[in-house]
PDB file of N, CA and C in Angstrom:
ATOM      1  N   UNK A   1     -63.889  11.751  26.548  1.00  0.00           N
ATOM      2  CA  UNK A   1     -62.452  11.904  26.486  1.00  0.00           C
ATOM      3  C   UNK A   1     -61.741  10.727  27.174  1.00  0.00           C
ATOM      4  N   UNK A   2     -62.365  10.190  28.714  1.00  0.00           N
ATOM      5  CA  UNK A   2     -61.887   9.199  29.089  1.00  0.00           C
ATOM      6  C   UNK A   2     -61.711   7.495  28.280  1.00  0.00           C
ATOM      7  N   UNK A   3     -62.915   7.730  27.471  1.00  0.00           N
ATOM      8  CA  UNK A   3     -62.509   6.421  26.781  1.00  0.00           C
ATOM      9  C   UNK A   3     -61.604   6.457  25.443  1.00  0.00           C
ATOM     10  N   UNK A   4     -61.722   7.735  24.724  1.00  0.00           N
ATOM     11  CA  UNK A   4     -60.731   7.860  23.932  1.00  0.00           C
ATOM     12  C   UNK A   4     -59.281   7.512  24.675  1.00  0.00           C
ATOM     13  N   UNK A   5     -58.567   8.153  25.727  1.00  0.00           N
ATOM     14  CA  UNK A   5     -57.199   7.173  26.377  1.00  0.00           C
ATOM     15  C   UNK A   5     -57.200   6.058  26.883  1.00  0.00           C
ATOM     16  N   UNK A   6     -58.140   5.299  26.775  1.00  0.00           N
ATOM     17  CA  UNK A   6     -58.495   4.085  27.165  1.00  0.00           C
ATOM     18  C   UNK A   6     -58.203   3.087  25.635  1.00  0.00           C
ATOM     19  N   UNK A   7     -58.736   4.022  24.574  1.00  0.00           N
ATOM     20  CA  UNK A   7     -58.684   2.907  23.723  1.00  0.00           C
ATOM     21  C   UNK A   7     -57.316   3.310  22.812  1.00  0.00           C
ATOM     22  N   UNK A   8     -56.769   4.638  23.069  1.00  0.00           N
ATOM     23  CA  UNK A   8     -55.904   4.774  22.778  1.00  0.00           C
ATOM     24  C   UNK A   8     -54.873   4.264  23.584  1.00  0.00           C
ATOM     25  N   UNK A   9     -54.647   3.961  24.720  1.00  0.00           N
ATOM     26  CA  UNK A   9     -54.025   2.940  25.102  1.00  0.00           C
ATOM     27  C   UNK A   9     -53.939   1.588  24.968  1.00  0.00           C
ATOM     28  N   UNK A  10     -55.153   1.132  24.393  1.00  0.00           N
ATOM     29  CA  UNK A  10     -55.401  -0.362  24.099  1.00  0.00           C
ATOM     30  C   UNK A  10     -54.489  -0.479  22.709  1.00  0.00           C
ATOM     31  N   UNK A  11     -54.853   0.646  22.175  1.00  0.00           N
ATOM     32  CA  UNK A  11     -54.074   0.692  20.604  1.00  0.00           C
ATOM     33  C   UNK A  11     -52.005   0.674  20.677  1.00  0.00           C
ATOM     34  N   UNK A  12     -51.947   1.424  21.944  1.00  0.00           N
ATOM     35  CA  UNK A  12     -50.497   1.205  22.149  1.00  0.00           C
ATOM     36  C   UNK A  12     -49.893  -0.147  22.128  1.00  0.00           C
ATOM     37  N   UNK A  13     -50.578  -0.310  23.568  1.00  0.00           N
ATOM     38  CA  UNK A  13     -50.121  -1.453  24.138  1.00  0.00           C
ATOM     39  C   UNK A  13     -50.371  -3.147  22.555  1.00  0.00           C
ATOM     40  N   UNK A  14     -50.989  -2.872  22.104  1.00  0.00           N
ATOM     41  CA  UNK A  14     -51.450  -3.769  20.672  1.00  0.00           C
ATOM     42  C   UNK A  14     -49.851  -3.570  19.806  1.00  0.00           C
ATOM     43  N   UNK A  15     -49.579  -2.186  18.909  1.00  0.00           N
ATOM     44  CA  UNK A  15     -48.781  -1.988  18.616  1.00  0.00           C
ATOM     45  C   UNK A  15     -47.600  -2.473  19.316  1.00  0.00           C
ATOM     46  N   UNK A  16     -47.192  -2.238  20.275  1.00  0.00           N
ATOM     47  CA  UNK A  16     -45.947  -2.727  21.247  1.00  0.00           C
ATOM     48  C   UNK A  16     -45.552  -4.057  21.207  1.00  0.00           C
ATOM     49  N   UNK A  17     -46.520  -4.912  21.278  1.00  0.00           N
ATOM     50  CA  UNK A  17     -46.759  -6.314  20.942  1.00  0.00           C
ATOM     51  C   UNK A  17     -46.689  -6.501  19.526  1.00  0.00           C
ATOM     52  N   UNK A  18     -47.072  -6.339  19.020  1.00  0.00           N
ATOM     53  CA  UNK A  18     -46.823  -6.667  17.328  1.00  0.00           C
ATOM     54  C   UNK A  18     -45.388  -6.297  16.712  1.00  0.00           C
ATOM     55  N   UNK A  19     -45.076  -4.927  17.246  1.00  0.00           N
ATOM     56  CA  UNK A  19     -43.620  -4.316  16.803  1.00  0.00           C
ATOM     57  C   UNK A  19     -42.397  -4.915  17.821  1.00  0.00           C
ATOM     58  N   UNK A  20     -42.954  -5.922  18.965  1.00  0.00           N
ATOM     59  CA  UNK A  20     -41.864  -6.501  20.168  1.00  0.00           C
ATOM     60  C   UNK A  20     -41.324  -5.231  21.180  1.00  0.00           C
ATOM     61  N   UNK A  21     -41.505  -4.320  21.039  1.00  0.00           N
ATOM     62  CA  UNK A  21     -41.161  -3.175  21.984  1.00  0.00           C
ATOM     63  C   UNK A  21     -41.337  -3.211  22.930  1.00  0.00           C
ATOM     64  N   UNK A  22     -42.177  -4.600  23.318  1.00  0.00           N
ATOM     65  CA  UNK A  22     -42.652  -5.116  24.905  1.00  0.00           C
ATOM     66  C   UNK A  22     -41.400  -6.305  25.513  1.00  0.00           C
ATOM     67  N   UNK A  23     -40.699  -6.800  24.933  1.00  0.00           N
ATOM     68  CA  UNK A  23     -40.196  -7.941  25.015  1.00  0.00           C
ATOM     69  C   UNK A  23     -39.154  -7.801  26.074  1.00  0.00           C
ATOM     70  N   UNK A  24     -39.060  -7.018  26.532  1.00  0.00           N
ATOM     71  CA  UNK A  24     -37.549  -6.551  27.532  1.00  0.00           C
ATOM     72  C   UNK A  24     -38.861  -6.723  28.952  1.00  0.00           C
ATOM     73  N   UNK A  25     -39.546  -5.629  28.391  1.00  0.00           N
ATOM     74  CA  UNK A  25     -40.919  -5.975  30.225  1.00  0.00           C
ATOM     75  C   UNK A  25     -41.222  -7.374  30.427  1.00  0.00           C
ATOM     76  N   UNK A  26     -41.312  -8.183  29.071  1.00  0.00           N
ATOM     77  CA  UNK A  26     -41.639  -9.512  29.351  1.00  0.00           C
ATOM     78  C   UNK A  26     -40.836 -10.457  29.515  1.00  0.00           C
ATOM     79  N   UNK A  27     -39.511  -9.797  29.284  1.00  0.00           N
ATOM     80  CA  UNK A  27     -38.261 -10.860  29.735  1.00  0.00           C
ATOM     81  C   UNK A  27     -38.298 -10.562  31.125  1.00  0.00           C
ATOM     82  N   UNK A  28     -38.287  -9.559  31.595  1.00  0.00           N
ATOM     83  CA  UNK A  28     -37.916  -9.351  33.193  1.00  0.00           C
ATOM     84  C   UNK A  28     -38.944 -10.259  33.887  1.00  0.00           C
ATOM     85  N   UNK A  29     -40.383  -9.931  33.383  1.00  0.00           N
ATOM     86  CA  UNK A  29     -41.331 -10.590  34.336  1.00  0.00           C
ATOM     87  C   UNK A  29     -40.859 -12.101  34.150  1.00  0.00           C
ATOM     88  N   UNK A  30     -40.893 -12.601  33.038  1.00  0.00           N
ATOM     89  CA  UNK A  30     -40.302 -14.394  33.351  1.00  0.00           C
ATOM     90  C   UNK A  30     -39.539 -14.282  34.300  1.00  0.00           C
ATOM     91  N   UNK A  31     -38.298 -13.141  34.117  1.00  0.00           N
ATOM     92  CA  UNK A  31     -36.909 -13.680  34.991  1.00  0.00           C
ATOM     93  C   UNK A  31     -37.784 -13.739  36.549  1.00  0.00           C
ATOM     94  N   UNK A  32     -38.272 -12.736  36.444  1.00  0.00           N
ATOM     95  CA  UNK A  32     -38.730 -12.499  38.058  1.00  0.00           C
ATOM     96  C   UNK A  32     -39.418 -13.914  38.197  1.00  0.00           C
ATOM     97  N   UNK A  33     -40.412 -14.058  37.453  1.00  0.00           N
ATOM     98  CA  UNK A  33     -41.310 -15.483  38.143  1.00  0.00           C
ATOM     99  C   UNK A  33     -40.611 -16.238  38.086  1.00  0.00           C
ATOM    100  N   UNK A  34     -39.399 -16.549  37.430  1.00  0.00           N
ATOM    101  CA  UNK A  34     -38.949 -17.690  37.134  1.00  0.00           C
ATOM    102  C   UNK A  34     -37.790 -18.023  38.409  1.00  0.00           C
ATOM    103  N   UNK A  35     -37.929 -16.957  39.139  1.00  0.00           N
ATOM    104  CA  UNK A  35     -36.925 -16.565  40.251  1.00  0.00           C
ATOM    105  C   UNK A  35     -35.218 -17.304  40.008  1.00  0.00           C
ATOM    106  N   UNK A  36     -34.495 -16.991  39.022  1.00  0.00           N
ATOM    107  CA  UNK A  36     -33.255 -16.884  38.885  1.00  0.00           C
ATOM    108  C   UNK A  36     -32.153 -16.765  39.810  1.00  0.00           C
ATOM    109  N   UNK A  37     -30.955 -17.199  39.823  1.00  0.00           N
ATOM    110  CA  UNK A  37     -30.154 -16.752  40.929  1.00  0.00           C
ATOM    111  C   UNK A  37     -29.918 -15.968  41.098  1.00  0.00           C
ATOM    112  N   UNK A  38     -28.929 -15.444  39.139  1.00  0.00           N
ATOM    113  CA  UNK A  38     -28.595 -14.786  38.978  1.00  0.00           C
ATOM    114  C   UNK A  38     -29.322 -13.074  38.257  1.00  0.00           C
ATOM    115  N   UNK A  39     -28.300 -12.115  38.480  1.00  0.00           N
ATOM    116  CA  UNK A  39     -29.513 -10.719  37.940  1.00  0.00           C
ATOM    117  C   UNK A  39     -29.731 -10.836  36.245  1.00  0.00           C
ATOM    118  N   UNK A  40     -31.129 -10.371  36.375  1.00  0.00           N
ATOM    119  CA  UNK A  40     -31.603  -9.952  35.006  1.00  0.00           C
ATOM    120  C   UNK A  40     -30.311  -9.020  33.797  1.00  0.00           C
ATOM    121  N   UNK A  41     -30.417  -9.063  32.491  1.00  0.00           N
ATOM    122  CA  UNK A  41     -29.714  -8.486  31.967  1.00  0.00           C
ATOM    123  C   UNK A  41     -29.777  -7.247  31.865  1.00  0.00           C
ATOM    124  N   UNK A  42     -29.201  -6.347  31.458  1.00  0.00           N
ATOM    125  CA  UNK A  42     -29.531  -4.996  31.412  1.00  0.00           C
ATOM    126  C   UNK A  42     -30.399  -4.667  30.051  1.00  0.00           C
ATOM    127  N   UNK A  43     -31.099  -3.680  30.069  1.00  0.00           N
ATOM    128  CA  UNK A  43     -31.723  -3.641  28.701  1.00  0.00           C
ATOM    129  C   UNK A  43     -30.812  -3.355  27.512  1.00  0.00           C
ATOM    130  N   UNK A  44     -30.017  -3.020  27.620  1.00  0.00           N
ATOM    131  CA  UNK A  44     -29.023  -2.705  26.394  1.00  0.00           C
ATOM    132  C   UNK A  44     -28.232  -4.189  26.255  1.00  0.00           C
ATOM    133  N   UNK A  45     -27.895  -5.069  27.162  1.00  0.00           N
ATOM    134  CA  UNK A  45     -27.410  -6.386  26.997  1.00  0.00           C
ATOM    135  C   UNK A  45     -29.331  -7.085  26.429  1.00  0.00           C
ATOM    136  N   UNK A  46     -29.903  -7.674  26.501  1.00  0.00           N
ATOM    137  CA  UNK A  46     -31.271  -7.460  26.313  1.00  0.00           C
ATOM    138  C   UNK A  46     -30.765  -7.969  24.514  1.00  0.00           C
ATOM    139  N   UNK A  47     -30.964  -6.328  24.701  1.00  0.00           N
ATOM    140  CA  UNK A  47     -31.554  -6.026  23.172  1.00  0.00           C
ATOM    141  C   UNK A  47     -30.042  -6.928  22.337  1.00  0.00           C
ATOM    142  N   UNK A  48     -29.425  -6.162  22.539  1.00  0.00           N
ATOM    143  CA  UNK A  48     -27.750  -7.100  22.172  1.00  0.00           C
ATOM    144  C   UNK A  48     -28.143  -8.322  21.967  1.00  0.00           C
ATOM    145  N   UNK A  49     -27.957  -9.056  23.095  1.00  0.00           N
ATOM    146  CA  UNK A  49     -28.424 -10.326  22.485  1.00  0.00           C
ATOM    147  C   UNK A  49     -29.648 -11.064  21.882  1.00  0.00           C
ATOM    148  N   UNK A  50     -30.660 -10.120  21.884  1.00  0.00           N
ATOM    149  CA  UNK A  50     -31.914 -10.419  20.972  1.00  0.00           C
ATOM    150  C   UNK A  50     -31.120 -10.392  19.439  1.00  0.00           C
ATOM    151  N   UNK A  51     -30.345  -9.307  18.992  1.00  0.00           N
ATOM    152  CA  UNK A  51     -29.884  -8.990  17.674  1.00  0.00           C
ATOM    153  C   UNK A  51     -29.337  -9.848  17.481  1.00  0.00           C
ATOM    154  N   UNK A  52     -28.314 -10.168  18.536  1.00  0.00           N
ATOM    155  CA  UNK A  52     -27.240 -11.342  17.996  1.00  0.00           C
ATOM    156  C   UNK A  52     -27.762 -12.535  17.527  1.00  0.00           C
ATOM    157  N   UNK A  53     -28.787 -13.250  18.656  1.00  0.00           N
ATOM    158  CA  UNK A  53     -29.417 -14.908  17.931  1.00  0.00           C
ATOM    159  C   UNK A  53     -30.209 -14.215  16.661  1.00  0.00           C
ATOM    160  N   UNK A  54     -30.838 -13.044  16.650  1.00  0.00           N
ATOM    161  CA  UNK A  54     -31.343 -13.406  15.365  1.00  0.00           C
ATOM    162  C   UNK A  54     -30.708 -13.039  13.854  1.00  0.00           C
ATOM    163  N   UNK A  55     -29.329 -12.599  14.079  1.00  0.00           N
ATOM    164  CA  UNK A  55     -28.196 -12.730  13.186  1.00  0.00           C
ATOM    165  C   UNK A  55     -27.811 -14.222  12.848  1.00  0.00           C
ATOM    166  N   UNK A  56     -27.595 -14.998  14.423  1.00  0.00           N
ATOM    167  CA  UNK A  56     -26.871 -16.324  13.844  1.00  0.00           C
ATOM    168  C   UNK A  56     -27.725 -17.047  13.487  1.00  0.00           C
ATOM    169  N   UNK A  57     -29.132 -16.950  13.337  1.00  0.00           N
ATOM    170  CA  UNK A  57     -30.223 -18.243  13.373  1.00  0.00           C
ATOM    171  C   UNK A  57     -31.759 -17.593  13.043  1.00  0.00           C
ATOM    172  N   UNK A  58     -31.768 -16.684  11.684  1.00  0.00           N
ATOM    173  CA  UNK A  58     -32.561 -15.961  11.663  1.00  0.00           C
ATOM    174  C   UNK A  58     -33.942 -16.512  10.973  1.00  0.00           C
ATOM    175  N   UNK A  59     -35.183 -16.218  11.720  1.00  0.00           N
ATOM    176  CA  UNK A  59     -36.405 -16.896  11.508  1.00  0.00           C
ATOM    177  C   UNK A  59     -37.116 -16.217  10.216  1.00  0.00           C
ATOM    178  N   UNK A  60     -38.299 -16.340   9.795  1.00  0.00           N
ATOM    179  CA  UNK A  60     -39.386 -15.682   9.158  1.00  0.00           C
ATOM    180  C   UNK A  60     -39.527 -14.446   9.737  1.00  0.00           C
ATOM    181  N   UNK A  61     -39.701 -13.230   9.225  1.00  0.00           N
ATOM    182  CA  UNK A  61     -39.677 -11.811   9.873  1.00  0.00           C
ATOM    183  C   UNK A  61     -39.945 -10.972   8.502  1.00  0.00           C
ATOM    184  N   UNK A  62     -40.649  -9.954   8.832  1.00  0.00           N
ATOM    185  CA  UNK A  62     -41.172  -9.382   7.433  1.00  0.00           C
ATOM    186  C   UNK A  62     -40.250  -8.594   6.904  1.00  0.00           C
ATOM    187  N   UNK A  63     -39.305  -7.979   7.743  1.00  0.00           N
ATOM    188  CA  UNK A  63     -37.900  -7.017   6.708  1.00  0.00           C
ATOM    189  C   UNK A  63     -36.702  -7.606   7.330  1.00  0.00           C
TER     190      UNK A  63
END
């Protein structure tokens, strides 16, 4: 049973990454290492402006 949530977690964390659902944890950790002056965005500013650049300047993306 223990390795079944093990690999069912491996399977999350995979998904999360592929679908970007990680990208807000991985913005913070840059901000943090990157030690900023100013505070991190909020996740709802975040996501906002993820939508927005890829409205004005939109890349290859499957839908």
């Amino acid at each position: 049973m223990r390795q079944f949530a093990v690999r069912l977690r491996g399977l999350v964390g995979y998904l999360e990454g592929v679908l970007g659902a990680d990208a807000y944890r991985k913005y913070l950790a840059h901000h943090h290492e990157a030690g900023h002056a100013f505070p991190p965005m909020t996740e709802r500013e975040f996501w906002r402006d993820r939508t927005d650049r890829q409205d004005t300047s939109p890349q290859g993306r499957c839908c």
